[in-house]
Protein backbone atom coordinates (compact mmCIF):
# COMPACT_ATOMS: atom_id res chain seq x y z
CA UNK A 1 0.00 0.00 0.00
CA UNK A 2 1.72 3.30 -1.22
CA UNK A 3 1.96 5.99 1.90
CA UNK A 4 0.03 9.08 2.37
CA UNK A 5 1.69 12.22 3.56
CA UNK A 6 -0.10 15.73 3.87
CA UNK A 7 0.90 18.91 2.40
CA UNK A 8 -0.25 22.12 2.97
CA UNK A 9 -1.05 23.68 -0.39
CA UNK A 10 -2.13 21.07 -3.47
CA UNK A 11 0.53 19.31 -6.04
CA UNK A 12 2.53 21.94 -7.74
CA UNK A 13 3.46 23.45 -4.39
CA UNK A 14 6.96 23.42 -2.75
CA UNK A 15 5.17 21.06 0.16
CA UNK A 16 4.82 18.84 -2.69
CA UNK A 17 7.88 19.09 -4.47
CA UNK A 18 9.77 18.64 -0.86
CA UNK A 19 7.44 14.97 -0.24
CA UNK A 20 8.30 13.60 -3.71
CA UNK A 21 12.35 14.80 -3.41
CA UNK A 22 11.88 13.10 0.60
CA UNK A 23 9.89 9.87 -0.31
CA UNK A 24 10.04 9.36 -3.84
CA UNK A 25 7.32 9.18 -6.69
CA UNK A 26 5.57 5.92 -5.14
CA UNK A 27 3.37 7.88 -2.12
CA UNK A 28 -0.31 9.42 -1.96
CA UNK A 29 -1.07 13.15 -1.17
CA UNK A 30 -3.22 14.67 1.80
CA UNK A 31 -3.54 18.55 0.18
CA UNK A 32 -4.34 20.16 3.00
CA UNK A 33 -4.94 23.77 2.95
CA UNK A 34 -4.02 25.14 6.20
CA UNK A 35 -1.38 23.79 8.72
CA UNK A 36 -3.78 22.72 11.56
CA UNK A 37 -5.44 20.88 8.95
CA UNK A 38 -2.19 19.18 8.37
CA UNK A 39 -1.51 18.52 11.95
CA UNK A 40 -5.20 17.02 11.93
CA UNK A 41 -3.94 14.33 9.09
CA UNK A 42 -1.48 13.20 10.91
CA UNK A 43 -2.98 13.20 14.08
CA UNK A 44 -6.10 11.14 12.93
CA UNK A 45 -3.57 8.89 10.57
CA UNK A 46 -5.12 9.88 7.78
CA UNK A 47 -1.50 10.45 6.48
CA UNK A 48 1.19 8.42 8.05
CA UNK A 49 3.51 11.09 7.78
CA UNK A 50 3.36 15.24 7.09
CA UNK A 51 5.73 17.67 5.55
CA UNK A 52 5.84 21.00 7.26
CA UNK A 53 7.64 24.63 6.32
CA UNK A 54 9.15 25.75 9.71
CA UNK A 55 11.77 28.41 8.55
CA UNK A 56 12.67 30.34 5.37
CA UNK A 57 16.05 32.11 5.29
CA UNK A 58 14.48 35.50 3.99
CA UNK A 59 11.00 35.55 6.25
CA UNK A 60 12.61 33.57 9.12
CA UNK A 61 10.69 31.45 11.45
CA UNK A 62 6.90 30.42 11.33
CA UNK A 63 6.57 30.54 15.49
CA UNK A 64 3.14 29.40 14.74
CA UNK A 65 3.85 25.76 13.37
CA UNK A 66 6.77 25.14 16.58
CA UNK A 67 3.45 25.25 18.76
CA UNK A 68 1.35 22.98 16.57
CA UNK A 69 4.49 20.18 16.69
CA UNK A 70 4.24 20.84 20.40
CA UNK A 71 1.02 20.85 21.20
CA UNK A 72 -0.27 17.84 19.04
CA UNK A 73 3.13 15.94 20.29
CA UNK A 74 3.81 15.26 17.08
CA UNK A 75 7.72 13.56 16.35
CA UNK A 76 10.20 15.12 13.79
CA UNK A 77 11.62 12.11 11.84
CA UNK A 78 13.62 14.10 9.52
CA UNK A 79 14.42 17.78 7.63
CA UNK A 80 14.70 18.73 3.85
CA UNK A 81 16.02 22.29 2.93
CA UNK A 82 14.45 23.74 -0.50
CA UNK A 83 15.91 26.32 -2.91
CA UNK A 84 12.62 28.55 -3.28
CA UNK A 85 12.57 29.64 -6.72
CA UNK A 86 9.80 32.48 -7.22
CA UNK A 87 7.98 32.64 -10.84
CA UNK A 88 5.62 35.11 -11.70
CA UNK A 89 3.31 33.33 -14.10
CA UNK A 90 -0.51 33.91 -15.82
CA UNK A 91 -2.28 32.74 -18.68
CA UNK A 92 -0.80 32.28 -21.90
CA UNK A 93 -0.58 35.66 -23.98
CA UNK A 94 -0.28 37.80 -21.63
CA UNK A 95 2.70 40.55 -20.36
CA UNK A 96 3.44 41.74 -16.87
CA UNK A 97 1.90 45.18 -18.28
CA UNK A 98 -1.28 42.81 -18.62
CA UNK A 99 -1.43 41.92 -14.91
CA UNK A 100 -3.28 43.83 -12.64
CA UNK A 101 -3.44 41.87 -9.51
CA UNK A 102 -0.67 38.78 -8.11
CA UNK A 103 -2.20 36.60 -5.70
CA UNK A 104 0.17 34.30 -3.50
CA UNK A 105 0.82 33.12 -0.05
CA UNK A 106 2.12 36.34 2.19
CA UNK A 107 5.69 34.91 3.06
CA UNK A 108 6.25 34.73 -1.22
CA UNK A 109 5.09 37.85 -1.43
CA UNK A 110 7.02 39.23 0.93
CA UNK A 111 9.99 37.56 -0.05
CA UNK A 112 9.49 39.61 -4.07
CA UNK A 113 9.06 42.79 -2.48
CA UNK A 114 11.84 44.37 -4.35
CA UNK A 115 10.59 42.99 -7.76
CA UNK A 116 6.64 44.26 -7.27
CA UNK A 117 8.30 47.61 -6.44
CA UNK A 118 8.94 48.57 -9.78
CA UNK A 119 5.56 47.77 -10.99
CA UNK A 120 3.49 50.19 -9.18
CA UNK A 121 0.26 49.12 -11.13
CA UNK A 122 0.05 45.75 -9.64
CA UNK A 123 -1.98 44.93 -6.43
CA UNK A 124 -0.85 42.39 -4.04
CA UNK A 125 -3.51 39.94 -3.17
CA UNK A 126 -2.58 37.78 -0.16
CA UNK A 127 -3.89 33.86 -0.91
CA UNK A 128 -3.36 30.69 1.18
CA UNK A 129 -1.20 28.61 -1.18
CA UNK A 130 1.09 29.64 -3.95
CA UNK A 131 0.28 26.78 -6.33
CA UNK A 132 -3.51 27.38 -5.40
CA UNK A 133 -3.41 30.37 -6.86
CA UNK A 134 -2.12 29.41 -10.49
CA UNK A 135 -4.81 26.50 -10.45
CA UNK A 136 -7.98 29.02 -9.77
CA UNK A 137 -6.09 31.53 -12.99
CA UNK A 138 -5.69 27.61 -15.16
CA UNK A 139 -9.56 26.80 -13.89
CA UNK A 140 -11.20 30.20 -14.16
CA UNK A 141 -9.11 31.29 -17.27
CA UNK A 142 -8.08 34.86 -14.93
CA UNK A 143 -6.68 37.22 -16.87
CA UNK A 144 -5.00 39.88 -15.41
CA UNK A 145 -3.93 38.02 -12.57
CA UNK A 146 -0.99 36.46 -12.12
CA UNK A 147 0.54 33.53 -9.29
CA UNK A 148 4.05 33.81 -7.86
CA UNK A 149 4.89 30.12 -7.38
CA UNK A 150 7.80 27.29 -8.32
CA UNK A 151 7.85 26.46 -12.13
CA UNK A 152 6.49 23.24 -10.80
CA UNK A 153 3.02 25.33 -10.21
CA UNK A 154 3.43 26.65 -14.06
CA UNK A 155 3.92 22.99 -15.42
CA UNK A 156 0.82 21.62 -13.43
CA UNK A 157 -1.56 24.36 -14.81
CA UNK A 158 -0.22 24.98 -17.66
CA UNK A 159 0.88 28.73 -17.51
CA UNK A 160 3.20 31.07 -19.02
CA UNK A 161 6.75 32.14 -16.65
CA UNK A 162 6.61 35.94 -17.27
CA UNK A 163 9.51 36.64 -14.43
CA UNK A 164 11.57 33.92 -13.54
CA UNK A 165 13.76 34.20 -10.01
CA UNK A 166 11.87 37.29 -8.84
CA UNK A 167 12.92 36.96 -5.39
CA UNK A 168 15.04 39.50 -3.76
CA UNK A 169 17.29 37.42 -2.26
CA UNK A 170 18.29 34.72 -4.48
CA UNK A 171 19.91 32.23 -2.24
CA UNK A 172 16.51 31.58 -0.80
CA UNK A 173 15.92 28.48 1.35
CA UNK A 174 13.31 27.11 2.76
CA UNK A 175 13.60 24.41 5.76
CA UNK A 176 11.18 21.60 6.01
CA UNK A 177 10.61 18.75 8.92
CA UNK A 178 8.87 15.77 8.29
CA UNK A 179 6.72 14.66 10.95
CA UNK A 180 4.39 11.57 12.40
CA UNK A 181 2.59 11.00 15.21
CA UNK A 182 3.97 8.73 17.27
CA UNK A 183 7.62 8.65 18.57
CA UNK A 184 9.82 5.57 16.67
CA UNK A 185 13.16 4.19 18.29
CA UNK A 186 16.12 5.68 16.12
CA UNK A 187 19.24 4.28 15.26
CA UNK A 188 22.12 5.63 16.85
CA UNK A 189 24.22 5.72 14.33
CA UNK A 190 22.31 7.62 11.83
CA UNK A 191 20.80 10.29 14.21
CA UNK A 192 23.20 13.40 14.48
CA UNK A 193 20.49 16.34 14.72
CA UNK A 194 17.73 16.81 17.56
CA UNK A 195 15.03 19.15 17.87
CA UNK A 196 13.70 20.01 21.95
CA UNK A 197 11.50 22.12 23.78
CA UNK A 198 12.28 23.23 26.94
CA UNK A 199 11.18 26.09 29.67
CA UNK A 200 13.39 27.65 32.13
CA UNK A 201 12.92 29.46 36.03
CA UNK A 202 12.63 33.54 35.52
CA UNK A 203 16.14 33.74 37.04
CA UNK A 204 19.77 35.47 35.75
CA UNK A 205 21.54 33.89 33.75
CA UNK A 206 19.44 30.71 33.47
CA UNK A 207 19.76 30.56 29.60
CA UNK A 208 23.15 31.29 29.40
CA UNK A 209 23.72 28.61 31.69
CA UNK A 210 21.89 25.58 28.94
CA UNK A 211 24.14 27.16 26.26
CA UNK A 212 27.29 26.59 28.22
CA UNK A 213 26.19 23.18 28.60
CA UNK A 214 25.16 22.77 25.12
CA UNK A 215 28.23 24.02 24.16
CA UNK A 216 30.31 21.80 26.93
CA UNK A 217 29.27 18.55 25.41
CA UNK A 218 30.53 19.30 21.70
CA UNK A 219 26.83 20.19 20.80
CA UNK A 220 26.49 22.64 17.82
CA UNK A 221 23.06 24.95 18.24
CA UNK A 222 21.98 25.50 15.08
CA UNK A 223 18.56 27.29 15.90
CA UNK A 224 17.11 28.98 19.14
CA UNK A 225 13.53 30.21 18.82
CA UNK A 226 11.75 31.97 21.96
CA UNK A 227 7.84 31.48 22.26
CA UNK A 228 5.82 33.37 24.92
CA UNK A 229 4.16 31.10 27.25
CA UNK A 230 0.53 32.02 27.12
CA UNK A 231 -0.55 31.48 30.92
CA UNK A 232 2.46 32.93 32.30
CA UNK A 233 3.00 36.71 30.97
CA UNK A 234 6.65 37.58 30.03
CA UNK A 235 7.34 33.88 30.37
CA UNK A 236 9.13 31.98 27.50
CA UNK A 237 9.52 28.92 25.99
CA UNK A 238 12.14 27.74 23.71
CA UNK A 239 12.34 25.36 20.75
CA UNK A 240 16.26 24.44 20.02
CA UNK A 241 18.02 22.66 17.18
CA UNK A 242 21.15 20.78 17.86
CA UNK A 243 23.39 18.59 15.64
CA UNK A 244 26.41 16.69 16.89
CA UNK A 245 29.11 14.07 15.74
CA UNK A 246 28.77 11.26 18.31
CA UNK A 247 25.45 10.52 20.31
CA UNK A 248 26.77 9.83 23.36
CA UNK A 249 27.77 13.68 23.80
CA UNK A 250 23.85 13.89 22.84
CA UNK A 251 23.53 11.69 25.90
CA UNK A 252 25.09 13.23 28.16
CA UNK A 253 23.67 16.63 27.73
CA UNK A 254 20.43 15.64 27.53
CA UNK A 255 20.88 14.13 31.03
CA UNK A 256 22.15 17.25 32.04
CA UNK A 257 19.37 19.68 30.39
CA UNK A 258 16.45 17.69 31.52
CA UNK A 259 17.85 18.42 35.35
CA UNK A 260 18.11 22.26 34.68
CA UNK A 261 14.97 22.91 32.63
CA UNK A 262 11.28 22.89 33.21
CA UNK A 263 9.48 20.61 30.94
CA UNK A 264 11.99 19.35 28.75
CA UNK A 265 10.76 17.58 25.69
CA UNK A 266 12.27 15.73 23.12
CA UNK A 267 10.53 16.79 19.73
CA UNK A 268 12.74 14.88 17.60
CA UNK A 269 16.05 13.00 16.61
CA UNK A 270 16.79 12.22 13.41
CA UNK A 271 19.56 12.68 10.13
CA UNK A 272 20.75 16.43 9.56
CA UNK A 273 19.74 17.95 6.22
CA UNK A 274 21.82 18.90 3.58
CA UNK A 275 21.50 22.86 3.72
């Protein structure tokens, strides 16, 4: 029986280009249009496993989707990091001096800011999916509106490129987990990355403390990201990434950290991405 995994967006997205580069060609899709609704495949096992945007190296995190992991104790099995690729494209025929209005998701939008700048006459409509967009102009035959989205998008729904690489910043990345919903045993030897959550006493010095120790067992943070604890005002969170050579050092700080912190929570270990 081929696997489902959820998306958010439809096929033609970069969810769905990252499943098919993770998994292969042989798998089934969940398009999900939100991420909750993602969460929600997993969660019910709809899909045995989801693929999830957590960080772009333009827009930065999406604090957001840390708390759905957390919340729905979800397990991070493994990470895929995506060259984003913006493409303005519309129906066939058509010029940018044709386009009136782009519709895409916020964070591509954001990330062409520069580009839409020097075409004042074009509105920026904020949509839920970028490959979403360019299948309502394919369905509806939209002229006058264009999609920024991966050429995938322009293949799928058979649309013209009218701006390739629009985005400002043009080594654009994208980092992805993959996730399921229960926790797996991992092999040692193969795990050299791990994702916790952890909360700490409103005292001096408290964080700098967990970096020294991080730091003390030949532990490499890669990523630190705060979250506000709802129920406890000026309160934090934090979500950490951590790669290392040899998982005994792992081991041995985790040992450590779980003693210091409140609520220490392993979200995930699993094989470090190529970046």
């Amino acid at each position: 029986m081929k696997r489902k995994i959820a998306i958010q967006g439809i096929k033609g997205s970069f969810h769905h280009q990252v499943a098919m580069a993770y998994f292969g060609n042989d798998i089934l899709f969940d398009e999900c249009m939100t991420f909750p609704d993602l969460v929600t495949s997993v969660v019910s096992q709809k899909s045995r496993h989801a693929v999830m945007a957590l960080e772009n190296s333009i827009a930065g995190s999406i604090i957001p989707n840390y708390a759905l992991i957390d919340r729905n104790n979800l397990c991070i099995t493994g990470e895929y990091y995506l060259d984003i690729n913006m493409n303005l494209m519309a129906l066939k025929g058509q010029t940018i001096k044709d386009i009136k209005e782009v519709h895409s998701h916020p964070i591509a939008l954001l990330q062409c800011a520069d580009f839409f700048s020097r075409y004042p006459h074009i509105k920026l409509v904020e949509s839920v999916d970028t490959a979403e967009t360019a299948q309502r102009i394919n369905e509806k035959q939209l002229k006058g509106i264009a999609a920024v989205a991966g050429s995938m998008a322009a293949q799928f729904f058979d649309l013209d490129i009218l701006a390739q690489s629009i985005h400002t910043i043009k080594n654009n990345k994208t980092r992805f987990v993959v996730l399921q919903s229960a926790y797996n045993p991992v092999n040692k030897d193969e795990v050299s990355k791990v994702s916790v959550k952890f909360e700490l006493n409103d005292t001096p010095g408290s964080l700098a403390t967990v970096l020294n120790v991080i730091n003390d067992c030949k532990l490499n943070l890669t990523k630190i990201q705060s979250m506000p604890i709802i129920e406890k005002p000026f309160q934090y969170s934090f979500f950490a990434d951590m790669v290392f050579n040899d998982y005994g050092d792992y081991e041995k700080a985790k040992s450590v950290l779980e003693i210091m912190t409140i609520q220490f929570k392993v979200l995930g270990e699993y094989k470090n991405g190529k970046v």
